[in-house]
N, C-alpha and C. Protein backbone atom coordinates (compact mmCIF):
# COMPACT_ATOMS: atom_id res chain seq x y z
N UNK A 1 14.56 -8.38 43.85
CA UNK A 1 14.10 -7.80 45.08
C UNK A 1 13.91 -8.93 46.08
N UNK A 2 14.55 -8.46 47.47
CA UNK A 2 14.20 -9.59 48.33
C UNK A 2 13.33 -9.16 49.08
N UNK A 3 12.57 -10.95 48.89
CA UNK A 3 10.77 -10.46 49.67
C UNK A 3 11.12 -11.67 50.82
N UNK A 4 10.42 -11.63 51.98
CA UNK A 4 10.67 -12.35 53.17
C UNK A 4 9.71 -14.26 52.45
N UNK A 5 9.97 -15.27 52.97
CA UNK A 5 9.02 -15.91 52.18
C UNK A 5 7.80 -16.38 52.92
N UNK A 6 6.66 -16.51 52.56
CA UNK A 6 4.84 -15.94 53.29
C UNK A 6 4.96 -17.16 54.14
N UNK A 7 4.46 -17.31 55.25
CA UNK A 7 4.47 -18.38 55.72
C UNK A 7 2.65 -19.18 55.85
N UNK A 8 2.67 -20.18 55.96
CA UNK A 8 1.65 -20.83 55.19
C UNK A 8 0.28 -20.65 56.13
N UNK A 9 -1.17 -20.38 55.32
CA UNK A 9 -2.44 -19.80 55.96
C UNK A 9 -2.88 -20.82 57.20
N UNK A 10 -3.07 -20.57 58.09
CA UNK A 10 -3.68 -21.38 59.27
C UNK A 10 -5.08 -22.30 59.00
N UNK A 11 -5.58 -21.46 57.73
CA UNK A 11 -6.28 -22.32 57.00
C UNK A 11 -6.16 -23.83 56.37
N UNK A 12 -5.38 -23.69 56.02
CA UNK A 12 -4.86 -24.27 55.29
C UNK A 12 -3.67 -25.56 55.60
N UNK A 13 -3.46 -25.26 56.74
CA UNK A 13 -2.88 -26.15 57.92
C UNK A 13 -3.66 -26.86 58.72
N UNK A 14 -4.69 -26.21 59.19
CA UNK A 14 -5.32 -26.96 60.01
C UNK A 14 -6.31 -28.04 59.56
N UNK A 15 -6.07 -29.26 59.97
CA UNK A 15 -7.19 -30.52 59.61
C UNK A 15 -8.47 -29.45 59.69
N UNK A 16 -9.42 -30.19 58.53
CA UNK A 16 -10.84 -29.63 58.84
C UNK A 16 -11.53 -30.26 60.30
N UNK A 17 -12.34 -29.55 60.81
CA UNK A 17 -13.02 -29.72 62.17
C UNK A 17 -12.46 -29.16 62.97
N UNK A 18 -11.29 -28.53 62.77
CA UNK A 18 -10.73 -28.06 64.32
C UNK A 18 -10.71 -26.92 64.08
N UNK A 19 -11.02 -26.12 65.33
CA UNK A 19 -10.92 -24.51 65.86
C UNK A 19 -9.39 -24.02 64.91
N UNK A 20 -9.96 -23.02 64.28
CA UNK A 20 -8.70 -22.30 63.83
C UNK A 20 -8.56 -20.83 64.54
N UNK A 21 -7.08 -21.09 65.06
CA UNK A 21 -6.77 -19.57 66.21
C UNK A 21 -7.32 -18.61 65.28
N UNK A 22 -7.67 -17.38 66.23
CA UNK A 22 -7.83 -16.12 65.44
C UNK A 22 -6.30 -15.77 65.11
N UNK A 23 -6.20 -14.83 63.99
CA UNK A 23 -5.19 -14.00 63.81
C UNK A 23 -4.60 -13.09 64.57
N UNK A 24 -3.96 -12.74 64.55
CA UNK A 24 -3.37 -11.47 65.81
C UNK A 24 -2.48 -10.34 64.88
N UNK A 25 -3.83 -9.15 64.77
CA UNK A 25 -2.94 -8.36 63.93
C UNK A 25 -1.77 -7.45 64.25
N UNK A 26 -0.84 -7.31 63.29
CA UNK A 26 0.20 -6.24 64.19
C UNK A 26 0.01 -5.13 64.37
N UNK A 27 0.28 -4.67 65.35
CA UNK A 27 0.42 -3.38 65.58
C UNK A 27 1.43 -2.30 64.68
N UNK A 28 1.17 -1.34 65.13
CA UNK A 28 1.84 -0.11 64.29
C UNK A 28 3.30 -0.38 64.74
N UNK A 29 4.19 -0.53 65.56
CA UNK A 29 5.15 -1.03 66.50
C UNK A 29 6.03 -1.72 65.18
N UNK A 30 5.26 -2.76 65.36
CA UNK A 30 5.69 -4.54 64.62
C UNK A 30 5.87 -4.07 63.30
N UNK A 31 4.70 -3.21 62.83
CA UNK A 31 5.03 -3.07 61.08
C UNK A 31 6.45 -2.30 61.35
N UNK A 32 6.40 -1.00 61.90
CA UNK A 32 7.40 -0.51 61.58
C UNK A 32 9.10 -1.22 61.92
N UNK A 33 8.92 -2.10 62.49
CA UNK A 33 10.42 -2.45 62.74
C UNK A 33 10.21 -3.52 61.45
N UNK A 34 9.37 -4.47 61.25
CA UNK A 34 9.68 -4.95 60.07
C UNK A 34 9.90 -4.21 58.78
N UNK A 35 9.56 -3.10 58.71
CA UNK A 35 9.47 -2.27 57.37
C UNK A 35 11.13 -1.91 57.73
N UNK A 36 11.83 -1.54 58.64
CA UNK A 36 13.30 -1.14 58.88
C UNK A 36 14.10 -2.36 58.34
N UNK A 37 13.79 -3.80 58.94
CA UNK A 37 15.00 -4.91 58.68
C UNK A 37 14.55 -5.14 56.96
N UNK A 38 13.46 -4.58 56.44
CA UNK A 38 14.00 -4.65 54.95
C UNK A 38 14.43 -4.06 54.26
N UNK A 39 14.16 -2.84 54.97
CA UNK A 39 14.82 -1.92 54.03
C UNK A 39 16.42 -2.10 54.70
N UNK A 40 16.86 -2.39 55.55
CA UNK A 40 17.90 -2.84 56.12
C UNK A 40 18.95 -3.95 54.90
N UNK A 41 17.96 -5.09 55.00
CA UNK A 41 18.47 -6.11 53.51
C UNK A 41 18.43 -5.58 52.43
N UNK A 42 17.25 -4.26 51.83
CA UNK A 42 17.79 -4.11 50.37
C UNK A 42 18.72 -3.21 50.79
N UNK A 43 19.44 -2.36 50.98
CA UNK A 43 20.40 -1.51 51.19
C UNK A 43 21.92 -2.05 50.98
N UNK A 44 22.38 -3.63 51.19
CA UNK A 44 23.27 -4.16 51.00
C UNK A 44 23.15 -4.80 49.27
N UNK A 45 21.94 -4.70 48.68
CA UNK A 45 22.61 -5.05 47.10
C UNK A 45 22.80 -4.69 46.43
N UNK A 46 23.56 -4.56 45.33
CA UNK A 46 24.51 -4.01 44.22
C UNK A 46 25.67 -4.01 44.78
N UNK A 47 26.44 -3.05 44.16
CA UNK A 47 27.99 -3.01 43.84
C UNK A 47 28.78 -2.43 45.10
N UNK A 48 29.54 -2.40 45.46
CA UNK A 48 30.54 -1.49 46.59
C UNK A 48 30.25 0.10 46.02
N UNK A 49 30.42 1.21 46.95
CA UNK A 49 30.82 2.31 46.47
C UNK A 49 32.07 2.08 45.57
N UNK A 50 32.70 3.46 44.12
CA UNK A 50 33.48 3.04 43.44
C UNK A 50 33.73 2.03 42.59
N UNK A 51 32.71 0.49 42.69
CA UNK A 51 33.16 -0.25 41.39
C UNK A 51 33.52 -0.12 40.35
N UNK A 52 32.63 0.84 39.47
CA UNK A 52 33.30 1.34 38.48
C UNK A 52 34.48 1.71 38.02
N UNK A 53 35.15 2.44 39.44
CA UNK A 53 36.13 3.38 39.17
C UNK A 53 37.81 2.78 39.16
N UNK A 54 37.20 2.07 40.30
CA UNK A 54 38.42 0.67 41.36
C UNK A 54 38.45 -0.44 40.23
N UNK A 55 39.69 -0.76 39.54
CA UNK A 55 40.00 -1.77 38.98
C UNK A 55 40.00 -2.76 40.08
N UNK A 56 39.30 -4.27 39.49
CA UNK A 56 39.42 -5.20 40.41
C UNK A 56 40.84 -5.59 40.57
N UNK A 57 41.93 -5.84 39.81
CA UNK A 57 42.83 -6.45 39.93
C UNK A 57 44.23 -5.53 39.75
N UNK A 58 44.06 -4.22 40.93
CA UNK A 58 44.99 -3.16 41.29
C UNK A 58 46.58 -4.21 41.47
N UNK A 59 45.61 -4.66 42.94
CA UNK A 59 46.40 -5.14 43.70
C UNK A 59 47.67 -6.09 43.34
N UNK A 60 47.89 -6.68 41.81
CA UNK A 60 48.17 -7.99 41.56
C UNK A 60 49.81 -7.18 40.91
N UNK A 61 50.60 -8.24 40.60
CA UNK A 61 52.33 -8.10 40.53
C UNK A 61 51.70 -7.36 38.98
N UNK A 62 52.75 -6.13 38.78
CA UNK A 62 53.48 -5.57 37.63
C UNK A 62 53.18 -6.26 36.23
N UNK A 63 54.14 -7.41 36.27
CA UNK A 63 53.52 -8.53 35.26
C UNK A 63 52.16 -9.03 34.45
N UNK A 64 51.40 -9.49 35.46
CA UNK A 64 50.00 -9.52 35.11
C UNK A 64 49.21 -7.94 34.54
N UNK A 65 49.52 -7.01 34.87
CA UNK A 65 49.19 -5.77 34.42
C UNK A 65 49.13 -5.43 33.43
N UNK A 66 50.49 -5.52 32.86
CA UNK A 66 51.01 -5.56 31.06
C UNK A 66 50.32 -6.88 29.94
N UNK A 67 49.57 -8.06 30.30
CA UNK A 67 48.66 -8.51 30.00
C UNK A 67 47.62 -8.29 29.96
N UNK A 68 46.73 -7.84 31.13
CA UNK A 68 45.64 -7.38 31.35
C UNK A 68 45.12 -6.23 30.76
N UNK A 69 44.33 -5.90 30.00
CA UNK A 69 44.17 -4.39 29.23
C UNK A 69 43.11 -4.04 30.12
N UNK A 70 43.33 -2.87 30.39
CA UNK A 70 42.04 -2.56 30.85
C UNK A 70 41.06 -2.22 29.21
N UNK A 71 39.67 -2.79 28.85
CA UNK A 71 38.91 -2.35 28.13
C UNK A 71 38.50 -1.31 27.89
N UNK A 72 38.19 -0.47 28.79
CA UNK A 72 37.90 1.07 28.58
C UNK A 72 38.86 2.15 27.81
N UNK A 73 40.21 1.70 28.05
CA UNK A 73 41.60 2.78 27.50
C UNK A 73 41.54 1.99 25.66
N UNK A 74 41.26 3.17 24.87
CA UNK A 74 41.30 3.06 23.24
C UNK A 74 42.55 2.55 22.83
N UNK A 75 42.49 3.13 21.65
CA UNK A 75 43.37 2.40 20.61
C UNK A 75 44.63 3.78 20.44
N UNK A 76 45.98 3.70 21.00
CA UNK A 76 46.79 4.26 20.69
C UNK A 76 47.62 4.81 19.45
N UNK A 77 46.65 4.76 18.36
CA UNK A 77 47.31 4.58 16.66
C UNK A 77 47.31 6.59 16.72
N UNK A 78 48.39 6.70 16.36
CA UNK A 78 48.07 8.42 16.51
C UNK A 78 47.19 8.61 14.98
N UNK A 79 46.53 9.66 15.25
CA UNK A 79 45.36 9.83 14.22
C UNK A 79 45.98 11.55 13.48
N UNK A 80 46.35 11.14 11.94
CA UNK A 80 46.71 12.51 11.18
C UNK A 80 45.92 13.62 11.21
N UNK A 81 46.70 14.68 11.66
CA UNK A 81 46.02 15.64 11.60
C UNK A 81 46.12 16.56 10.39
N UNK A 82 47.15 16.62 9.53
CA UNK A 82 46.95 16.98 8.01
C UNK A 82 46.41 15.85 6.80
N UNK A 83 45.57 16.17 5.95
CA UNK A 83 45.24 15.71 4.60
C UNK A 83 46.48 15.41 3.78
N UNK A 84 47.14 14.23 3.53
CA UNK A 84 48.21 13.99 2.48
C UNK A 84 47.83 13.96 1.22
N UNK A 85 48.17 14.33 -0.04
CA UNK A 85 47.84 14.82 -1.12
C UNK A 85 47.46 13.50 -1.74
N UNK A 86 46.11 13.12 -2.10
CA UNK A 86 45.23 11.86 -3.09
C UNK A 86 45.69 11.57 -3.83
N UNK A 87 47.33 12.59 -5.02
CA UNK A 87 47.42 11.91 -5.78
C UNK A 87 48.11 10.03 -6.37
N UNK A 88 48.80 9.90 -5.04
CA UNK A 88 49.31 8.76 -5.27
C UNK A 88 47.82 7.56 -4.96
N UNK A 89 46.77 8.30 -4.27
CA UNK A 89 45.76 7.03 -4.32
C UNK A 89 45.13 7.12 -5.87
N UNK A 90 45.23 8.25 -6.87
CA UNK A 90 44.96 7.77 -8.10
C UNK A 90 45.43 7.14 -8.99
N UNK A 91 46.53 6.88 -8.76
CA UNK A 91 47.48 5.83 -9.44
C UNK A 91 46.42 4.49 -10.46
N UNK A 92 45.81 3.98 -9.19
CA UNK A 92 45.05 2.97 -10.29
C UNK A 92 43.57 2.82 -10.85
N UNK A 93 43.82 3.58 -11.50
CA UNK A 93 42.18 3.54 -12.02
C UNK A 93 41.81 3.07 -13.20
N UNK A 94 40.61 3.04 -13.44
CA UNK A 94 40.06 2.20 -14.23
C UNK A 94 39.86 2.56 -15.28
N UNK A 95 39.60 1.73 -16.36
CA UNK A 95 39.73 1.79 -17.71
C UNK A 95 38.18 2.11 -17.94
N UNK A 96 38.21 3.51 -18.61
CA UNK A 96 36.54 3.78 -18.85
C UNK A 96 35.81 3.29 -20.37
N UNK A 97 34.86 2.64 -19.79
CA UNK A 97 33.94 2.02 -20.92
C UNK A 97 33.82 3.29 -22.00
N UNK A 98 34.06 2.60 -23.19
CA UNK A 98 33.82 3.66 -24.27
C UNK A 98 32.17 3.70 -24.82
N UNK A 99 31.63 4.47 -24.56
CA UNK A 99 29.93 4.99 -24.62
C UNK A 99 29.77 5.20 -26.20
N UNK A 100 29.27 4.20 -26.95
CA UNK A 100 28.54 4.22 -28.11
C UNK A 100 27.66 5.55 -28.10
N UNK A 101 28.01 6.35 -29.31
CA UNK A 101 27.19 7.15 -29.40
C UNK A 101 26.24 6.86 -30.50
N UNK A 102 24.78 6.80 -30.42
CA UNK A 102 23.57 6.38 -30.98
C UNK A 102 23.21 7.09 -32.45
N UNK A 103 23.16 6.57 -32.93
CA UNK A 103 23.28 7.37 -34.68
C UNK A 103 22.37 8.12 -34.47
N UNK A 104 22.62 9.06 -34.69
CA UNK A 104 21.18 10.30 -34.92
C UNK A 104 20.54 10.26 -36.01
N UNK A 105 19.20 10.05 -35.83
CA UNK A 105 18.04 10.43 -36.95
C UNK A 105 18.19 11.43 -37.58
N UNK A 106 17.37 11.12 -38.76
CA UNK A 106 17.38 12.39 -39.71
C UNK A 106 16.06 12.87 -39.32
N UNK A 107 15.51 14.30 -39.58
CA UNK A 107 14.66 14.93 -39.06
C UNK A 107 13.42 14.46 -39.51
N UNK A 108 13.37 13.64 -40.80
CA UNK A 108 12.39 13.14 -41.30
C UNK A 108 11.97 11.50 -40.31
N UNK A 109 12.88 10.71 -40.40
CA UNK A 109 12.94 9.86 -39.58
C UNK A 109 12.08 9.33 -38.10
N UNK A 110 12.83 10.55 -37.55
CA UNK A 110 12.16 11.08 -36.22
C UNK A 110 10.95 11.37 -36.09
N UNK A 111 10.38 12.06 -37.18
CA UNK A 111 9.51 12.36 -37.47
C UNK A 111 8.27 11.72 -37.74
N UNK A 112 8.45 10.62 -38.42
CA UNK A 112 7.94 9.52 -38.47
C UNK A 112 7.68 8.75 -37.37
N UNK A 113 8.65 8.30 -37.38
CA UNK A 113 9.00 7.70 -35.51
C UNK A 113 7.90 8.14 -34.84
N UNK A 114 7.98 9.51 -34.62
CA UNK A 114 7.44 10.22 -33.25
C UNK A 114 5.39 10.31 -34.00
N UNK A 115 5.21 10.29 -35.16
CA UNK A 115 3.79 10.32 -35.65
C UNK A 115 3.38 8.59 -35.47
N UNK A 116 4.05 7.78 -35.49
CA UNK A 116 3.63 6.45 -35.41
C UNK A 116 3.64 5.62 -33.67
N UNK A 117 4.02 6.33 -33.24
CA UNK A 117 4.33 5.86 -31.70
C UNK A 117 3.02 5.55 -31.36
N UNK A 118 2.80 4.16 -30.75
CA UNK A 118 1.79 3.67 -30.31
C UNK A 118 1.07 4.29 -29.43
N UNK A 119 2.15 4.23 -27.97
CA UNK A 119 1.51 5.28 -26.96
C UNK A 119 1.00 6.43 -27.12
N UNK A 120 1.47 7.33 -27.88
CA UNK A 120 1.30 8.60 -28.09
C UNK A 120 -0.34 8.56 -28.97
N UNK A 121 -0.37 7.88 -29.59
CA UNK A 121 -2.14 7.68 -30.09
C UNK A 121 -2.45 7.54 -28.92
N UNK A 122 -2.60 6.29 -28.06
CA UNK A 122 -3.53 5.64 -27.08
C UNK A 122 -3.73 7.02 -26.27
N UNK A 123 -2.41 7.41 -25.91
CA UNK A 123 -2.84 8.80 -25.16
C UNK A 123 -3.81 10.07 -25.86
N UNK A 124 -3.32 10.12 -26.44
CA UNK A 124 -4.17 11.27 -27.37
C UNK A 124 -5.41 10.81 -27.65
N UNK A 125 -6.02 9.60 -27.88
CA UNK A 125 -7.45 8.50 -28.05
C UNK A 125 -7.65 9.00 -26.41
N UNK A 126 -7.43 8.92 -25.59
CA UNK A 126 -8.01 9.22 -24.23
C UNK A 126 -7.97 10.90 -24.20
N UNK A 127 -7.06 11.52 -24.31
CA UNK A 127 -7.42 12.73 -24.18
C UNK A 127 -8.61 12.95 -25.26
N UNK A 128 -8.99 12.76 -26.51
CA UNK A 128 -10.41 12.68 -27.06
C UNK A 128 -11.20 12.27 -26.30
N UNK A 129 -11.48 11.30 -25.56
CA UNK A 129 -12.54 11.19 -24.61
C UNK A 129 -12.90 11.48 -23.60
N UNK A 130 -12.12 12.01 -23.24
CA UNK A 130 -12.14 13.71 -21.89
C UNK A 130 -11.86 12.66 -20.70
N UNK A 131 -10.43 11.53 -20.83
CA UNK A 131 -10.22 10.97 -19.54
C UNK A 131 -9.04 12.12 -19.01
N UNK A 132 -8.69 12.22 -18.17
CA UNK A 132 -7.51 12.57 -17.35
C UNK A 132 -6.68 12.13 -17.17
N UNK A 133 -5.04 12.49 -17.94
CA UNK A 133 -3.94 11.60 -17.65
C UNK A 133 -3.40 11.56 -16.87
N UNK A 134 -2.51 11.16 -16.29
CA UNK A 134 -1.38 11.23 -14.77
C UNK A 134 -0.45 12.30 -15.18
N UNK A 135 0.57 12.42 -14.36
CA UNK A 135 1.08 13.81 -14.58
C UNK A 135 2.62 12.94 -15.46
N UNK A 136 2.79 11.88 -15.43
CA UNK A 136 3.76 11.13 -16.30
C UNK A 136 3.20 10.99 -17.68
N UNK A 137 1.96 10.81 -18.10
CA UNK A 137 1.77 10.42 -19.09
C UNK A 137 1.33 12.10 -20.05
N UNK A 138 0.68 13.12 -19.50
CA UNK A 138 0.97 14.23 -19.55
C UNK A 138 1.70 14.88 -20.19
N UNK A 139 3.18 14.53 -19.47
CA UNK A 139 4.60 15.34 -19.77
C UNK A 139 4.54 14.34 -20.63
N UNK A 140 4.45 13.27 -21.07
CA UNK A 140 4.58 12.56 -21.93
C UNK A 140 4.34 13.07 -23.46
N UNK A 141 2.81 13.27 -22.75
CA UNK A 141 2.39 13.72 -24.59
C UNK A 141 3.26 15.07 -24.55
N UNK A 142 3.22 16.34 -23.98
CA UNK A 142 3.30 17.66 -23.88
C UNK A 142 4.95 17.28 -24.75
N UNK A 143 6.04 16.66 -24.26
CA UNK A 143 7.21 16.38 -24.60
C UNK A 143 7.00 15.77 -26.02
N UNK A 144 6.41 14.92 -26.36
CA UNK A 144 6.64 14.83 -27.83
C UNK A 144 6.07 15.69 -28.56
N UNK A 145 4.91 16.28 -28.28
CA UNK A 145 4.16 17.29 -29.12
C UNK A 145 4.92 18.17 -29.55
N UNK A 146 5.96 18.46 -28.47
CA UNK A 146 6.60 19.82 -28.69
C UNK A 146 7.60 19.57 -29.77
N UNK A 147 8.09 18.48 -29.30
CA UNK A 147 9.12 17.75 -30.42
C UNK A 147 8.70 17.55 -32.07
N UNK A 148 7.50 17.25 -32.48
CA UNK A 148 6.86 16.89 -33.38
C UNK A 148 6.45 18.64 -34.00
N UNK A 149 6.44 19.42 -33.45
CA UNK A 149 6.26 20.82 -33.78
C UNK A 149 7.48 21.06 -34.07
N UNK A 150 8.61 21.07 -33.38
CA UNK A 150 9.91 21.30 -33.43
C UNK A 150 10.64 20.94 -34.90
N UNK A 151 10.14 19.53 -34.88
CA UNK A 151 10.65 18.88 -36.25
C UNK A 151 9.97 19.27 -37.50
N UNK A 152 8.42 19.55 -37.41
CA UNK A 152 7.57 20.26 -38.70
C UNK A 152 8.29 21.62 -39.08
N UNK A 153 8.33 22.77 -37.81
CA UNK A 153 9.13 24.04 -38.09
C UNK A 153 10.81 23.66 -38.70
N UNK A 154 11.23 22.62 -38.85
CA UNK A 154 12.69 22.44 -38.99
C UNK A 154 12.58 21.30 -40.44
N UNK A 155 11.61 21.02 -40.98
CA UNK A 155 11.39 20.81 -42.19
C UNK A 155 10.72 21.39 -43.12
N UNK A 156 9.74 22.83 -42.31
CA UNK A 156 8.96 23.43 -43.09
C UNK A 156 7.63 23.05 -43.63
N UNK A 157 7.18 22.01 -42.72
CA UNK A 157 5.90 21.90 -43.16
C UNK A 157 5.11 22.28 -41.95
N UNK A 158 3.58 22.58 -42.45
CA UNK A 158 2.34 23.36 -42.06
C UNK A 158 1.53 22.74 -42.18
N UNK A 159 0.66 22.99 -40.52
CA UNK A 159 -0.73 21.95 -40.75
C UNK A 159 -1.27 22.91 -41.32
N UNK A 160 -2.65 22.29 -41.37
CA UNK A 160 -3.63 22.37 -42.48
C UNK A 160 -4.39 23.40 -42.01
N UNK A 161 -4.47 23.88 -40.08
CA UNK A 161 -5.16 24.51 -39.67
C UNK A 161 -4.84 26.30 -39.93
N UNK A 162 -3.75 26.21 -41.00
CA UNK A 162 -3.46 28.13 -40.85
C UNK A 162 -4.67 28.57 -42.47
N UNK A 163 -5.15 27.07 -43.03
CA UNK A 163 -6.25 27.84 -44.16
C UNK A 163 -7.91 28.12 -43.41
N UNK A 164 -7.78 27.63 -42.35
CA UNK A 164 -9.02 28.45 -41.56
C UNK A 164 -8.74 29.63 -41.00
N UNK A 165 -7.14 30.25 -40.87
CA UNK A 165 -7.47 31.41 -40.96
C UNK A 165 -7.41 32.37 -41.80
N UNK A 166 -7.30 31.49 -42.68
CA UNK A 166 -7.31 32.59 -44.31
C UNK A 166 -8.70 32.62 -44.72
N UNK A 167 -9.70 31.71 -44.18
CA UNK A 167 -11.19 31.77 -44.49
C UNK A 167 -11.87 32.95 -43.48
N UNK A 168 -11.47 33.06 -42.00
CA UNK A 168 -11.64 33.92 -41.39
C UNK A 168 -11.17 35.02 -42.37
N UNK A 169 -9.92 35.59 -42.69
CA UNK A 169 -9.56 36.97 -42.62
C UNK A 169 -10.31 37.23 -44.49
N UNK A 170 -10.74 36.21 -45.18
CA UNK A 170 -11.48 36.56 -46.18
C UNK A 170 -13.02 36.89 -46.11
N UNK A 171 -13.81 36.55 -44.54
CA UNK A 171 -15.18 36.95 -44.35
C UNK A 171 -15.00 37.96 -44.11
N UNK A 172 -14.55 39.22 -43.12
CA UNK A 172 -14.06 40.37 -43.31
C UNK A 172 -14.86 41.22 -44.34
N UNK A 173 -13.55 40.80 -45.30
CA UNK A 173 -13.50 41.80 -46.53
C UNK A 173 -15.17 41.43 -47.42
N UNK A 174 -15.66 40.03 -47.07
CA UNK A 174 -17.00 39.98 -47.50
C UNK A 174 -18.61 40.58 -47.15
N UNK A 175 -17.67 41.06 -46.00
CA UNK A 175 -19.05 41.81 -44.95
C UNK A 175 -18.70 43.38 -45.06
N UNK A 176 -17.47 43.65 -45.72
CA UNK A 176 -17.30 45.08 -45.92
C UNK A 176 -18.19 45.65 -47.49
N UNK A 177 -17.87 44.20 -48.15
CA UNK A 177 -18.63 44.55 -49.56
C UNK A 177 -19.78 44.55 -49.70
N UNK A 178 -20.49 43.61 -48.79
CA UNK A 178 -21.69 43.39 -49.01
C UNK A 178 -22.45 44.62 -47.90
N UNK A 179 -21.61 45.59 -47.66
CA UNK A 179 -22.19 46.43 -46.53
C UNK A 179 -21.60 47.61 -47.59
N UNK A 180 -20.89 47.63 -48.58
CA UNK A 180 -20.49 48.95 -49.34
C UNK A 180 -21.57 48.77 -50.69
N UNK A 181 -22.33 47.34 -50.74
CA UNK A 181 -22.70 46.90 -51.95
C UNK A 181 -24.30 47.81 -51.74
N UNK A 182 -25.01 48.13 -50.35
CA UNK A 182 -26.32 48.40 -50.34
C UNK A 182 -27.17 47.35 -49.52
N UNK A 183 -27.69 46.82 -50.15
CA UNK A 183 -28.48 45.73 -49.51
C UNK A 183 -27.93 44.39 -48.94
N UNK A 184 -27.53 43.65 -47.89
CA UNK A 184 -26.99 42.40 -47.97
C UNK A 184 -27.87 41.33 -48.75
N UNK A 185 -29.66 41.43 -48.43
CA UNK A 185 -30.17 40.53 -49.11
C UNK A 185 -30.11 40.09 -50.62
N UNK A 186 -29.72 41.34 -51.12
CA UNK A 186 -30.13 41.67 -52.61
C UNK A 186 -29.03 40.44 -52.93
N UNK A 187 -27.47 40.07 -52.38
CA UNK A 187 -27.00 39.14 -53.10
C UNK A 187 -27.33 37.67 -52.43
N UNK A 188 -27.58 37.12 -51.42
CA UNK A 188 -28.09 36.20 -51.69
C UNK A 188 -29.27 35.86 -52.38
């Protein structure tokens, strides 16, 4: 932006001791014609009308033209408008790693495995003490448990907890007798 440049305070000019003129303010007149000759000077900066549009170097021989690119005009490569068939880009492919397959356990094995797993105590030692697991360690236990059930039903063994309900379904029949017998006290 062009600013006019300040010209220097009368203060500041004048030796000390001497009368400094008063100022003389401008009038409404004075501002306004100075407010015109600047806006007068900014009005001439930037570009011509058209720069953009007007190549600078129209004017110049044929020759120089065919050198000169204009930057704005792309790349003339015509661009396909049908899909040509991929199979010749499969031609070279690669030789696929052969994937070891992992000997499978025997159900007993696993089994073992999965009752001795370190983590799976530590977790289960915290779920006994009423901590709260994360939702990873969680699916954790929930996933082997199920597995470890999976493998008992698929070898046929039974915890220990189905003879408490054979003690249940035998009090029953003990409270029917001792209620067909007469007195309950009489047998203890």
């Amino acid at each position: 932006m062009k600013q006019p440049n300040k010209a220097p305070r009368a203060d500041r000019a004048a030796p000390k001791g001497t009368a400094t003129p008063k100022r003389h303010k401008k009038t409404r007149v004075e501002l306004d014609i100075e407010a015109r000759e600047r806006k007068r000077q900014k009005r001439h900066s930037g570009n011509r009308s058209g720069a953009r549009t007007n190549i600078e170097g129209s004017n110049k021989t044929g020759s120089t033209q065919a050198q000169e690119k204009d930057p704005r005009i792309g790349s003339k490569v015509p661009v396909p408008l049908v899909v040509e068939s991929k199979a010749k880009a499969k031609l070279t492919t690669k030789p696929v790693a052969k994937v070891e397959a992992k000997p499978r356990l025997t159900p007993e094995e696993e089994l073992t495995k999965l009752e001795n797993d370190e983590r799976l105590d530590a977790l289960l030692d915290r779920l006994d003490n009423d901590e709260v697991l994360s939702k990873e360690d969680q699916a954790y236990v929930d996933l082997t448990l199920d597995r470890i059930d999976a493998l008992m039903e698929q070898l046929g063994i039974e915890l220990g907890d189905d003879e408490d309900d054979e003690e249940r379904e035998e009090k029953p029949e003990d409270i029917l007798k001792l209620l067909k017998s007469g007195n309950p006290k009489d047998t203890f």
